[in-house]
C-alpha atoms as a PDB file:
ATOM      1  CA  UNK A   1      36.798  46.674  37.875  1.00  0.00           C
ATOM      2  CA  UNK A   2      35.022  45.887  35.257  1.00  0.00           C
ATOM      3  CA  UNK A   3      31.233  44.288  33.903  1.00  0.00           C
ATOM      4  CA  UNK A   4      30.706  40.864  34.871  1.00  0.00           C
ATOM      5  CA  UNK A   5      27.312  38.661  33.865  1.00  0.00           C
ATOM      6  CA  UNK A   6      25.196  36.275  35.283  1.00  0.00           C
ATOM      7  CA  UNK A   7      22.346  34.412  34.347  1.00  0.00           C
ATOM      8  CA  UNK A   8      18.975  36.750  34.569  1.00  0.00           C
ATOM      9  CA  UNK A   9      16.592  33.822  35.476  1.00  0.00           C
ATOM     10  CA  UNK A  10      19.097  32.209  37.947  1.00  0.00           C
ATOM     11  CA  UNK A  11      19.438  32.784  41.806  1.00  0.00           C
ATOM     12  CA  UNK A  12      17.801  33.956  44.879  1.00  0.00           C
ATOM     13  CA  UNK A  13      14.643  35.295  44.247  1.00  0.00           C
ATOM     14  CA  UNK A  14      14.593  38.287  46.690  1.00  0.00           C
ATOM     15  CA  UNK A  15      12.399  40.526  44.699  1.00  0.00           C
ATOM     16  CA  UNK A  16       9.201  38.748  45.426  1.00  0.00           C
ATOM     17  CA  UNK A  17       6.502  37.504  42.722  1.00  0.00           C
ATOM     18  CA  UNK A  18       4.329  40.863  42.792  1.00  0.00           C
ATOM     19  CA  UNK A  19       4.290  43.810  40.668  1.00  0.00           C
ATOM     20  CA  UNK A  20       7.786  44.910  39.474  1.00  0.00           C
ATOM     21  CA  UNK A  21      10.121  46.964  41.817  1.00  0.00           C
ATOM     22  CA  UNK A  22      11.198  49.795  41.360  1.00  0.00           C
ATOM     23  CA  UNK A  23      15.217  50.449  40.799  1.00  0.00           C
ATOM     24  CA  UNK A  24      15.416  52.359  44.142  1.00  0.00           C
ATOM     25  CA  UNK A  25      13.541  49.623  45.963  1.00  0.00           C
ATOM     26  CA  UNK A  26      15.664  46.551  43.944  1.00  0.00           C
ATOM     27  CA  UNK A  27      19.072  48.682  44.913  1.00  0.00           C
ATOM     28  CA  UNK A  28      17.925  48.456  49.029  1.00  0.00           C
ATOM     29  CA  UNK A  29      16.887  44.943  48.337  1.00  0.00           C
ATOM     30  CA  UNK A  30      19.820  44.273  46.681  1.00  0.00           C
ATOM     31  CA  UNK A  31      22.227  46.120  49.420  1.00  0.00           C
ATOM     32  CA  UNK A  32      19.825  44.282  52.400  1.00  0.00           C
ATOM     33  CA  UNK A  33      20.808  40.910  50.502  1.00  0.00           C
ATOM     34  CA  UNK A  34      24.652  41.267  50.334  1.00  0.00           C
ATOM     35  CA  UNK A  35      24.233  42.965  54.336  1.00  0.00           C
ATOM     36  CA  UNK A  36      22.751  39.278  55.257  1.00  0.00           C
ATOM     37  CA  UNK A  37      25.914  37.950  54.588  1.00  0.00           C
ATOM     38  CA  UNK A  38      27.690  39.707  57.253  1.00  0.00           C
ATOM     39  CA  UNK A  39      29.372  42.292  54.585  1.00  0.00           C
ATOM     40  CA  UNK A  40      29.387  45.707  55.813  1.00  0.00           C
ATOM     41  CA  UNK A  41      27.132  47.736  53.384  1.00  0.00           C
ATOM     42  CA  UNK A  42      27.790  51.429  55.439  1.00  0.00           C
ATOM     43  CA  UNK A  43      30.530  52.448  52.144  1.00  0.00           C
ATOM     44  CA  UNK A  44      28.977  50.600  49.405  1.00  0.00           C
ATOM     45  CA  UNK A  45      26.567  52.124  46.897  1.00  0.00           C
ATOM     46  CA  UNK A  46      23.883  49.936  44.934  1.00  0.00           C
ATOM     47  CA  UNK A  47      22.540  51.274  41.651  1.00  0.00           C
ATOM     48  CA  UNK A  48      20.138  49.267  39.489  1.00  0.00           C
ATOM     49  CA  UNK A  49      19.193  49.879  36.152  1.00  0.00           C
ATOM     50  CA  UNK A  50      16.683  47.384  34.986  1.00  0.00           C
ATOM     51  CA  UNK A  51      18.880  43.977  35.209  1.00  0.00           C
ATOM     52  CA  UNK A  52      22.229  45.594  35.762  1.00  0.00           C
ATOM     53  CA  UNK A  53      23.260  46.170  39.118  1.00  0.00           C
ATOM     54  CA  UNK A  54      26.163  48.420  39.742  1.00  0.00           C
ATOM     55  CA  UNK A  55      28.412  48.778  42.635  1.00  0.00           C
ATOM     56  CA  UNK A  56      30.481  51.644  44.234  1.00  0.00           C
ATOM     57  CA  UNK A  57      32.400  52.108  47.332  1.00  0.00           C
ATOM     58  CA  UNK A  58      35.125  50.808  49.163  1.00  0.00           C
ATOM     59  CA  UNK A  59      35.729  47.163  50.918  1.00  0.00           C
ATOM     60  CA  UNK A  60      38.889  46.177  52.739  1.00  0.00           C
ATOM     61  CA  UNK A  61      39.487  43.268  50.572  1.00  0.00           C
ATOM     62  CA  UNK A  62      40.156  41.866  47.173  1.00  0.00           C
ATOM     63  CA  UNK A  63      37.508  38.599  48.616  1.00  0.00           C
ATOM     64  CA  UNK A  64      35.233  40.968  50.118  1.00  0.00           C
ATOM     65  CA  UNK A  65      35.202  42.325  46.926  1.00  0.00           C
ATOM     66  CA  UNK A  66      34.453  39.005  44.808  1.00  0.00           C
ATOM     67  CA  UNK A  67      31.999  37.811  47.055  1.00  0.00           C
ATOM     68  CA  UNK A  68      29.816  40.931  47.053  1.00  0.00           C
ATOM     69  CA  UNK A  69      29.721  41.003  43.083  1.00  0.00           C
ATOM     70  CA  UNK A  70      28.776  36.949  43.781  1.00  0.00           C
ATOM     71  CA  UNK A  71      25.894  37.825  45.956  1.00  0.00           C
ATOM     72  CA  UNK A  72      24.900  41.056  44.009  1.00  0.00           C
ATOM     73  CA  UNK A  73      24.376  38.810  40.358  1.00  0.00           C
ATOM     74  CA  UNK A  74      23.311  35.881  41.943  1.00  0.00           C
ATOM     75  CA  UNK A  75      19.916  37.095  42.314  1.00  0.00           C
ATOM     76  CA  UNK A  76      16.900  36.341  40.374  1.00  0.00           C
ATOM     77  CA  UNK A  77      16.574  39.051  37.440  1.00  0.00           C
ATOM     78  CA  UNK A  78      20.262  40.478  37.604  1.00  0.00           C
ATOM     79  CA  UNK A  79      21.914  39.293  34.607  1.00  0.00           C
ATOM     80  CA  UNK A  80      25.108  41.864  35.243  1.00  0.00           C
ATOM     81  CA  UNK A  81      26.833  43.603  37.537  1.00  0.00           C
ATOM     82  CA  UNK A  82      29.043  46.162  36.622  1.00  0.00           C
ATOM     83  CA  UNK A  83      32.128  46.498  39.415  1.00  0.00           C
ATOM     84  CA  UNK A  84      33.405  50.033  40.810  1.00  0.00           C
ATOM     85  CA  UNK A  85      34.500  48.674  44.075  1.00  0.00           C
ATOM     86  CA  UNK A  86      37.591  49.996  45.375  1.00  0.00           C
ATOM     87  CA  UNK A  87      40.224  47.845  47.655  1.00  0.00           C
ATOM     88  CA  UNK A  88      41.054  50.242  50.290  1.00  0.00           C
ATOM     89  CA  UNK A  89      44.461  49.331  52.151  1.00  0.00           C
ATOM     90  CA  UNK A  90      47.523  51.024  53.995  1.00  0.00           C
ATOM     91  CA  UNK A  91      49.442  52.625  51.660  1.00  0.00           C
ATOM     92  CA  UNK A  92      52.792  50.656  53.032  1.00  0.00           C
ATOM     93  CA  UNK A  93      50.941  47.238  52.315  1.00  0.00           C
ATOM     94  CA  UNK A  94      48.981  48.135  48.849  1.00  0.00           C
ATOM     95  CA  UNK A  95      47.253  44.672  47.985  1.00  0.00           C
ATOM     96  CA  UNK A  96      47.631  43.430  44.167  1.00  0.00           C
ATOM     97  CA  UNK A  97      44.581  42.020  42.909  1.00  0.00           C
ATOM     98  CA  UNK A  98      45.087  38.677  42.892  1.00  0.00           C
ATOM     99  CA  UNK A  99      43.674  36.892  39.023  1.00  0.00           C
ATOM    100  CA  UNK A 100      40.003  36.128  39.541  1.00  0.00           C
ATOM    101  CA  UNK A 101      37.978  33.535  37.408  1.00  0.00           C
ATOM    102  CA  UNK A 102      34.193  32.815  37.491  1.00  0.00           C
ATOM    103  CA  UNK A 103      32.684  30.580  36.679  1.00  0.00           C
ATOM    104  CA  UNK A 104      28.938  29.527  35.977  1.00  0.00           C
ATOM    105  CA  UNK A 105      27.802  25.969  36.976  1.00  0.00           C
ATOM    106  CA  UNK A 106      25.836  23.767  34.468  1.00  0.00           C
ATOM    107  CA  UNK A 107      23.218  20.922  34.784  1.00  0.00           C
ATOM    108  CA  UNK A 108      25.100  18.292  36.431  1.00  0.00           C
ATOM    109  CA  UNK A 109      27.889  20.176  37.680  1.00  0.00           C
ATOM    110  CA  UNK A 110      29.400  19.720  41.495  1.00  0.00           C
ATOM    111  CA  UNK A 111      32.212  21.437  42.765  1.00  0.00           C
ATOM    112  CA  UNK A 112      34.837  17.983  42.705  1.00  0.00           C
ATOM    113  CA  UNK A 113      34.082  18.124  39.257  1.00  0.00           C
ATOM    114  CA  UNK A 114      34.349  22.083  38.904  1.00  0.00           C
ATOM    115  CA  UNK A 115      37.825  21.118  40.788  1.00  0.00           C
ATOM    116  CA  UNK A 116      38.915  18.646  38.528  1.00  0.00           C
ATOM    117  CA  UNK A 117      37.935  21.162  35.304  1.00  0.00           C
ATOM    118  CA  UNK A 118      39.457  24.136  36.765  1.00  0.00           C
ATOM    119  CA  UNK A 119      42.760  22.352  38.333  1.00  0.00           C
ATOM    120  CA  UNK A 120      43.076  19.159  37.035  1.00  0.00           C
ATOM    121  CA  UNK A 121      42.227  17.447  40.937  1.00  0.00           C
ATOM    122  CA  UNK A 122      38.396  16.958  42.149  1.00  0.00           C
ATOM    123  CA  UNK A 123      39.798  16.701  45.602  1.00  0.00           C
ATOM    124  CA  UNK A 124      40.407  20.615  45.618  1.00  0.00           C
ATOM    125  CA  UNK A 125      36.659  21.105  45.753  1.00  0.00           C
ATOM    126  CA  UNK A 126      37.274  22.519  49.101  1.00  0.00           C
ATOM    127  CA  UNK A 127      39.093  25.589  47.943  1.00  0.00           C
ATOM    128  CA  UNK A 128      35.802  26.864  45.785  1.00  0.00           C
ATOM    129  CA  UNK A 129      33.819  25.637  48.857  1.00  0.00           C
ATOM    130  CA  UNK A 130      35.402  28.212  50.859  1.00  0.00           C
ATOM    131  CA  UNK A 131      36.303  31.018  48.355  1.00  0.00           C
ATOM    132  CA  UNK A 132      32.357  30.878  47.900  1.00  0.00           C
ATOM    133  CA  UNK A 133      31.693  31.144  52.064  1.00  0.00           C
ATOM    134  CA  UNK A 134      28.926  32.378  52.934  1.00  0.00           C
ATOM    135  CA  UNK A 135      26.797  32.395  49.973  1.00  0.00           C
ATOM    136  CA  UNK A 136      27.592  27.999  50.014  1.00  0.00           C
ATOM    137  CA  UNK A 137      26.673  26.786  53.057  1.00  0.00           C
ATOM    138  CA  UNK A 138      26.641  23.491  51.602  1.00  0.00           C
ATOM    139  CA  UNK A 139      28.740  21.515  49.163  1.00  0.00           C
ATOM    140  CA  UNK A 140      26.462  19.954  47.572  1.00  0.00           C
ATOM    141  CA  UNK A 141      23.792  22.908  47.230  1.00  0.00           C
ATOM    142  CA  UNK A 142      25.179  24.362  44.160  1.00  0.00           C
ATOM    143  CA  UNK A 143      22.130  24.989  41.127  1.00  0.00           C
ATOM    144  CA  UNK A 144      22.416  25.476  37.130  1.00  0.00           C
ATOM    145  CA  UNK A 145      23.199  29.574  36.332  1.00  0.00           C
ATOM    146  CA  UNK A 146      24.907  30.512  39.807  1.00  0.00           C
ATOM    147  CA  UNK A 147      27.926  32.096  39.367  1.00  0.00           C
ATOM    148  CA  UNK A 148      30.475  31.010  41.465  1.00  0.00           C
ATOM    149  CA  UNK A 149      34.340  32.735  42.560  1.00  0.00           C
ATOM    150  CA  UNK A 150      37.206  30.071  41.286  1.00  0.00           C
ATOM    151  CA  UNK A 151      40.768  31.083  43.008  1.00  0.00           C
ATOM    152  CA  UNK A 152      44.019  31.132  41.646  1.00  0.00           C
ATOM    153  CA  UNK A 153      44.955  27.429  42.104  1.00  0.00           C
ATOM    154  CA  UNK A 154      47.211  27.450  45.773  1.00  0.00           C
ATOM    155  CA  UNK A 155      50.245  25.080  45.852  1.00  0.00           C
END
């Protein structure tokens, strides 16, 4: 848990170009947005509070988790999101969290070089590729301000 930021002017622009939305109407937006992504939405609760998004509830996993506080701040006018998701798991087979970085791509960043930054090997691109799954659909489609979910480093 805790308050993660983004970059306000960076990301899908789901709000539209009209008049300004209202919190309630940015929070259904917002929750609409994260449900395109095939994330089940039916636990989770969406507050926003000018650019601040917060988000309650439970998801079944420690990635589920990530990539809905991905999708939530990397939207156009969010610029944080504060996390109160809860992990929800069998008691016998209580998940650790596993360490989490994030990290925010630059002008002229692509994920082999993210790779070779974050783990010393540009051929590991593939494992931000997929810890980013669904919101990359593409490699190469990465933009300046998006906020992307960087894994522990796997042997």
């Amino acid at each position: 848990m805790g308050l993660i930021n983004f970059i306000k002017n960076a990301g899908e622009k789901i709000f539209g170009k009209s008049e300004e939305k209202k919190e309630i109407e940015k929070a259904d937006l917002i929750a609409a947005h994260i449900k395109k992504y095939g994330f089940n939405t039916n636990e989770i609760m969406v507050v926003v509070d000018d650019e601040k998004v917060t988000l309650s509830g439970n998801v079944d996993t420690y990635d589920t988790k990530n990539k809905i506080i991905v999708i939530a701040g990397n939207i156009e006018g969010i610029s944080e999101v504060e996390d109160r998701l809860l992990v929800i798991a069998p008691v016998a087979n209580t998940p650790v969290e596993p360490a989490k970085q994030y990290y925010t791509v630059k002008k002229g960043d692509y994920l082999s070089k993210i790779a070779k930054e974050m783990y010393g090997n540009a051929n590991k691109y593939p494992i931000i590729f997929e810890a980013n799954k669904p919101m990359l659909k593409n490699p190469d489609l990465i933009y300046p301000g998006q906020v992307l979910i960087i894994p522990s480093q796997e042997n």
